[in-house]
C-alpha atoms as a PDB file:
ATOM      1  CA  UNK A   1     -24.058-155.838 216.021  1.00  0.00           C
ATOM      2  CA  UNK A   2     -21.488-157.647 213.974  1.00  0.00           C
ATOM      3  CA  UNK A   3     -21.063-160.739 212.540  1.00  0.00           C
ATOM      4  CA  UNK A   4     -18.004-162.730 211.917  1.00  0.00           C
ATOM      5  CA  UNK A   5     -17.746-166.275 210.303  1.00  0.00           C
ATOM      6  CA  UNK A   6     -14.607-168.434 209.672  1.00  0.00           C
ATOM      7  CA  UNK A   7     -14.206-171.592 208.415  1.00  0.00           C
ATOM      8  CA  UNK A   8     -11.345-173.706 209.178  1.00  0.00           C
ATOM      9  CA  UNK A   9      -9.896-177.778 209.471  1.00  0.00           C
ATOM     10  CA  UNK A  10      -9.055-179.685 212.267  1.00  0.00           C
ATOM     11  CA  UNK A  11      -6.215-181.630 211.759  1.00  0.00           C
ATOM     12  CA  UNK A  12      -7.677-185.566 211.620  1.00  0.00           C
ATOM     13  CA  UNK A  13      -8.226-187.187 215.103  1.00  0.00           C
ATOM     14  CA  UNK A  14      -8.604-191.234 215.487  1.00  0.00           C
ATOM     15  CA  UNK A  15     -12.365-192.343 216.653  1.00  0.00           C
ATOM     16  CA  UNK A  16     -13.280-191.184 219.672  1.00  0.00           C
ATOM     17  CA  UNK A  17     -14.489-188.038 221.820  1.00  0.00           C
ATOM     18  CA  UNK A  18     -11.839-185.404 221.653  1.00  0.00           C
ATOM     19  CA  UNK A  19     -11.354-181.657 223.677  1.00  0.00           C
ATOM     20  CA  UNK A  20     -10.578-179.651 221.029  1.00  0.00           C
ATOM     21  CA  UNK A  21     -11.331-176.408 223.075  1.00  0.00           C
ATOM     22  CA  UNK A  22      -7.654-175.034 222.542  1.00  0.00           C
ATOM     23  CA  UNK A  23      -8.694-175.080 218.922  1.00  0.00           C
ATOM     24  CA  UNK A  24     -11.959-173.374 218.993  1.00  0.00           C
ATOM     25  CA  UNK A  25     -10.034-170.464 221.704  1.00  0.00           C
ATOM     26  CA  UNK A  26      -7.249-169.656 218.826  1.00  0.00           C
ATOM     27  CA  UNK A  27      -9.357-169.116 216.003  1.00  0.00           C
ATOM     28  CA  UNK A  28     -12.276-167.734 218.170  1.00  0.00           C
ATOM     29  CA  UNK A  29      -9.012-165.381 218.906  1.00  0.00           C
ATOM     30  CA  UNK A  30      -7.640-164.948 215.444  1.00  0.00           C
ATOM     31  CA  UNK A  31     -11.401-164.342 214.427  1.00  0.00           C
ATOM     32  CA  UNK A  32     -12.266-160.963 216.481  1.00  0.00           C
ATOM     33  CA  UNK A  33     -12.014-159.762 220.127  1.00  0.00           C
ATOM     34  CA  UNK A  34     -15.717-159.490 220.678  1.00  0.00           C
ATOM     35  CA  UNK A  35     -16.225-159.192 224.565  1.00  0.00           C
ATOM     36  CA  UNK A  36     -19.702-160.059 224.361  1.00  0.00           C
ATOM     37  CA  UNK A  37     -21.774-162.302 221.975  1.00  0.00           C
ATOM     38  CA  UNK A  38     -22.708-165.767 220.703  1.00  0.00           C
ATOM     39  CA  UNK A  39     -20.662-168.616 219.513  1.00  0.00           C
ATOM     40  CA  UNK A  40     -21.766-171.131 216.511  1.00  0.00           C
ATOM     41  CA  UNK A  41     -19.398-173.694 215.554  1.00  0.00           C
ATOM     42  CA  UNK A  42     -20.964-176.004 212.586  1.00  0.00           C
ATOM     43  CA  UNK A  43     -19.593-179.254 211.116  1.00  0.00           C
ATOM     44  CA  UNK A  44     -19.372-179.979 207.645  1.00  0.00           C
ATOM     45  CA  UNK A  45     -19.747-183.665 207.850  1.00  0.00           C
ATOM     46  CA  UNK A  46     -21.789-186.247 208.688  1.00  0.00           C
ATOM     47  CA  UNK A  47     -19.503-188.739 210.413  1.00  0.00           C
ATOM     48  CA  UNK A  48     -18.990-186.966 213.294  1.00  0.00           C
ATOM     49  CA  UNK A  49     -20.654-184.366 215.526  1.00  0.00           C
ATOM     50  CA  UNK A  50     -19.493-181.229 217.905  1.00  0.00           C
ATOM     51  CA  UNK A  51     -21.129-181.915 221.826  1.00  0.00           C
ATOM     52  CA  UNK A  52     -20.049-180.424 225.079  1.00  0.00           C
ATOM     53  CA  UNK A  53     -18.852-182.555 227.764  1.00  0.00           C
ATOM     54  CA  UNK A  54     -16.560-183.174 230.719  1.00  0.00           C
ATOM     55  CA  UNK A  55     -13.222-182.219 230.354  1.00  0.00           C
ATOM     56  CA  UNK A  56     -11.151-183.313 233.517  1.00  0.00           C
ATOM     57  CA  UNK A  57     -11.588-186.776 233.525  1.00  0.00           C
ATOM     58  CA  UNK A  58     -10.428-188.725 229.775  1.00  0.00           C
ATOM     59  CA  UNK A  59     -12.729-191.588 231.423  1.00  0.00           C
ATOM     60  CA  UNK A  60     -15.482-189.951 230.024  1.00  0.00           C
ATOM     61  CA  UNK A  61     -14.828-189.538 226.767  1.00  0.00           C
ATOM     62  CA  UNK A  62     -14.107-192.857 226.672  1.00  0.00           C
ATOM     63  CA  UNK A  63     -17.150-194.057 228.565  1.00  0.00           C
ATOM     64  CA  UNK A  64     -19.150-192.134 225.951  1.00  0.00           C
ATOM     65  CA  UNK A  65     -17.587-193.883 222.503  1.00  0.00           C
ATOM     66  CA  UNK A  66     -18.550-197.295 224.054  1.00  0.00           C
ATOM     67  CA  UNK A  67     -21.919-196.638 225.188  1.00  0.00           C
ATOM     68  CA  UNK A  68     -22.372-195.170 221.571  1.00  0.00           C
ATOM     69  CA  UNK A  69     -19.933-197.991 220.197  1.00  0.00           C
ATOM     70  CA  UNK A  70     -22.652-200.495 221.829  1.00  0.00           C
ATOM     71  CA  UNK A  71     -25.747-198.750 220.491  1.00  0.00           C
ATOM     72  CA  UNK A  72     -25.119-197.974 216.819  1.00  0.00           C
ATOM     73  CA  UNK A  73     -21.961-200.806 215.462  1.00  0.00           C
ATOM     74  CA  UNK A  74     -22.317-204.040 214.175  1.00  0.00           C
ATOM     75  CA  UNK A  75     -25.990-204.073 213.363  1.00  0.00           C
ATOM     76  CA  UNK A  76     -26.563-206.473 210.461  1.00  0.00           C
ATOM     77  CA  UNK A  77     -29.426-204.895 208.970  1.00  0.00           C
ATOM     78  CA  UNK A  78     -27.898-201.312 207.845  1.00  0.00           C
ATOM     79  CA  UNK A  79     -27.937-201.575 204.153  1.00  0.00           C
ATOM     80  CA  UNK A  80     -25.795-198.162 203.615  1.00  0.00           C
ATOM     81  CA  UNK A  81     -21.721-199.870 203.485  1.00  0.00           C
ATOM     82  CA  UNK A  82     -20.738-198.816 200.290  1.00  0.00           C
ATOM     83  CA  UNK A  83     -18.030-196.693 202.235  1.00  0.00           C
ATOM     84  CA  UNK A  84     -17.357-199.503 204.989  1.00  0.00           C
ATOM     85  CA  UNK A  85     -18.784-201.118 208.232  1.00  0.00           C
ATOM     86  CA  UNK A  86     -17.976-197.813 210.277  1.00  0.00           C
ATOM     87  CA  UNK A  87     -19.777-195.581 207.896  1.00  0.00           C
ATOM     88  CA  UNK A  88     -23.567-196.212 208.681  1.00  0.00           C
ATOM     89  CA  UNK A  89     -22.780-196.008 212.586  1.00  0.00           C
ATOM     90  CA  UNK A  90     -20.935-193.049 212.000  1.00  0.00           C
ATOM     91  CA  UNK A  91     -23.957-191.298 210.807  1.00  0.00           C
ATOM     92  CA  UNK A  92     -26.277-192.434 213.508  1.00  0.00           C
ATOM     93  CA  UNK A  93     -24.069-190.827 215.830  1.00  0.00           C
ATOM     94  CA  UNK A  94     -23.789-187.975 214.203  1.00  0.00           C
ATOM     95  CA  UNK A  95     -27.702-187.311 214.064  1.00  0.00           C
ATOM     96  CA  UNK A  96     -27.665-188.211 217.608  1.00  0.00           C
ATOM     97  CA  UNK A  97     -25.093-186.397 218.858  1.00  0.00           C
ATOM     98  CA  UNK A  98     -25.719-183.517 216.791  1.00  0.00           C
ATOM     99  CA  UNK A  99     -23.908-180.804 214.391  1.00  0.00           C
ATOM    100  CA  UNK A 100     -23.996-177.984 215.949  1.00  0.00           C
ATOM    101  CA  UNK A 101     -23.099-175.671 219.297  1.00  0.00           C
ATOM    102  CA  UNK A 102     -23.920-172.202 220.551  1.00  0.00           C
ATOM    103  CA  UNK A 103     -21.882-170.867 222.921  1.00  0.00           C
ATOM    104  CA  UNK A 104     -21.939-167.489 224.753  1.00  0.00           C
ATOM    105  CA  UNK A 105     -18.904-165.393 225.175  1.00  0.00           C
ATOM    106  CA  UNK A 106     -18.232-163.467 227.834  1.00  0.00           C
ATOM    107  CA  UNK A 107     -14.883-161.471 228.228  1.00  0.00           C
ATOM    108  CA  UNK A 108     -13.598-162.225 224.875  1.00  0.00           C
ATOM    109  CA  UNK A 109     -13.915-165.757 226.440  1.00  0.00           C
ATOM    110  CA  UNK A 110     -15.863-169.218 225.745  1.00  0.00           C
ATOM    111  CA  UNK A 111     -18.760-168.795 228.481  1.00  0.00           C
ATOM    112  CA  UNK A 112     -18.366-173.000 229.384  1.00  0.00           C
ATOM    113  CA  UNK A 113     -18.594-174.251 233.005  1.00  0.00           C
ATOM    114  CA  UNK A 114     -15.607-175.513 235.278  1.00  0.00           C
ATOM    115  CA  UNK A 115     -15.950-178.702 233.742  1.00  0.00           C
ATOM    116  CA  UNK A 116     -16.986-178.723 230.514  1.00  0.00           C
ATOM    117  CA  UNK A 117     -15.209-179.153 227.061  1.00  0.00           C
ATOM    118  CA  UNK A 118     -15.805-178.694 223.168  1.00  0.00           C
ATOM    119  CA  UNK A 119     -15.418-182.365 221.873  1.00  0.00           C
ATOM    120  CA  UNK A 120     -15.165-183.135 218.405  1.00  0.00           C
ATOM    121  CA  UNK A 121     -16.712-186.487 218.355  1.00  0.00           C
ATOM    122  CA  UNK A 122     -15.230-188.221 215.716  1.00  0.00           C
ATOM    123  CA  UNK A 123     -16.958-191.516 214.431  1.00  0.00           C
ATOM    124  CA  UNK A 124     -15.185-193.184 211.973  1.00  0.00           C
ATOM    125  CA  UNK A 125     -12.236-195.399 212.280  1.00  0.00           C
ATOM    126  CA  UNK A 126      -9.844-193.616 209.644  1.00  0.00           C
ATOM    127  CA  UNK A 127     -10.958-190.117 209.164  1.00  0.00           C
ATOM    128  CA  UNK A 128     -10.087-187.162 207.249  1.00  0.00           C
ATOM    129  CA  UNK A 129      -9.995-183.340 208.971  1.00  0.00           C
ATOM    130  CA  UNK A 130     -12.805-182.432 209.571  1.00  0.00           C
ATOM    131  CA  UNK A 131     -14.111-178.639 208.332  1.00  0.00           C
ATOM    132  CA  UNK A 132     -15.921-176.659 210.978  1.00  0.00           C
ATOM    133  CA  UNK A 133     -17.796-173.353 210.158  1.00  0.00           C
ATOM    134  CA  UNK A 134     -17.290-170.676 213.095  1.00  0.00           C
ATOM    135  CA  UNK A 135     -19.430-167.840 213.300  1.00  0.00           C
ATOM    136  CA  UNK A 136     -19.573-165.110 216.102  1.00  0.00           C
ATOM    137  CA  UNK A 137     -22.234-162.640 216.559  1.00  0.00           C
ATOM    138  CA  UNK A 138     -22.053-159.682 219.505  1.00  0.00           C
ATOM    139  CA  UNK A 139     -20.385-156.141 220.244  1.00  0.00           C
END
C-alpha cells in the first residue's frame, strides 16, 4: 500500500459554496496515478469547511450560504470579534460543516455520484487562500 500526501492553496474565493472539483482532479493527478484507493482532503483553517454537494444546479450553493447565513450571522451575543463580525459565524460553520472528506477512487478517478461536487465552503467575507492537505492511500 502506498501513501501519498500533498499540500497545496486554493487561490482565494469570495463567501459562498464553491465546486472546486477541477482543483482537487489536477493535483489528485499531479499527485500519483493510483487506480484504486482513498481520498483525504483536509483544511487548514477554521473559517471555512470542505462538504460534498450538488453540482448542476448553482441554486444550491446558494440556497445553502443563506440557510447557513440565517442560522449563524448577526447574533449579538458572540463575544469572539476581535477579527470582525464575519469571524465568529465563520467558525460555527466551519464546525458544522466540517473539515474534512474521504473520497474513494476508482480508475485513477474521484469515486463521486452524477451529481455531486467538492465545495470549498468559504465563510468569511474577505478571505485569504485557503491551504488544503491531500493525502491518497491505495495500489
Amino acid at each position: 500500500m502506498k501513501i501519498l500526501q500533498k499540500t497545496f492553496t486554493l487561490s482565494p474565493f469570495t463567501r459562498g459554496f464553491h465546486l472546486i472539483d477541477h482543483e482537487i482532479s489536477s493535483h489528485l493527478d499531479q499527485l500519483c496515478r493510483m487506480q484504486i484507493g482513498l481520498l483525504h482532503l483536509f483544511i487548514k483553517h477554521t473559517s471555512a469547511s470542505l462538504a460534498i454537494g450538488e453540482n448542476a444546479d448553482p441554486s444550491v450553493r446558494v440556497d445553502l450560504e443563506n440557510f447557513f447565513t440565517d442560522i449563524a450571522d448577526g447574533k449579538s451575543y458572540f463575544t469572539h470579534t476581535l477579527e470582525g463580525a464575519d469571524d465568529m459565524p465563520a467558525h460555527i460553520k466551519s464546525v458544522m460543516i466540517g473539515a474534512s472528506l474521504t473520497i474513494p477512487i476508482t480508475n485513477g478517478r474521484c469515486n463521486l455520484g452524477t451529481w455531486q461536487g467538492i465545495y470549498l465552503c468559504e465563510h468569511r467575507d474577505h478571505a485569504s487562500g485557503r491551504e488544503i492537505v491531500m493525502t491518497v492511500t491505495g495500489a
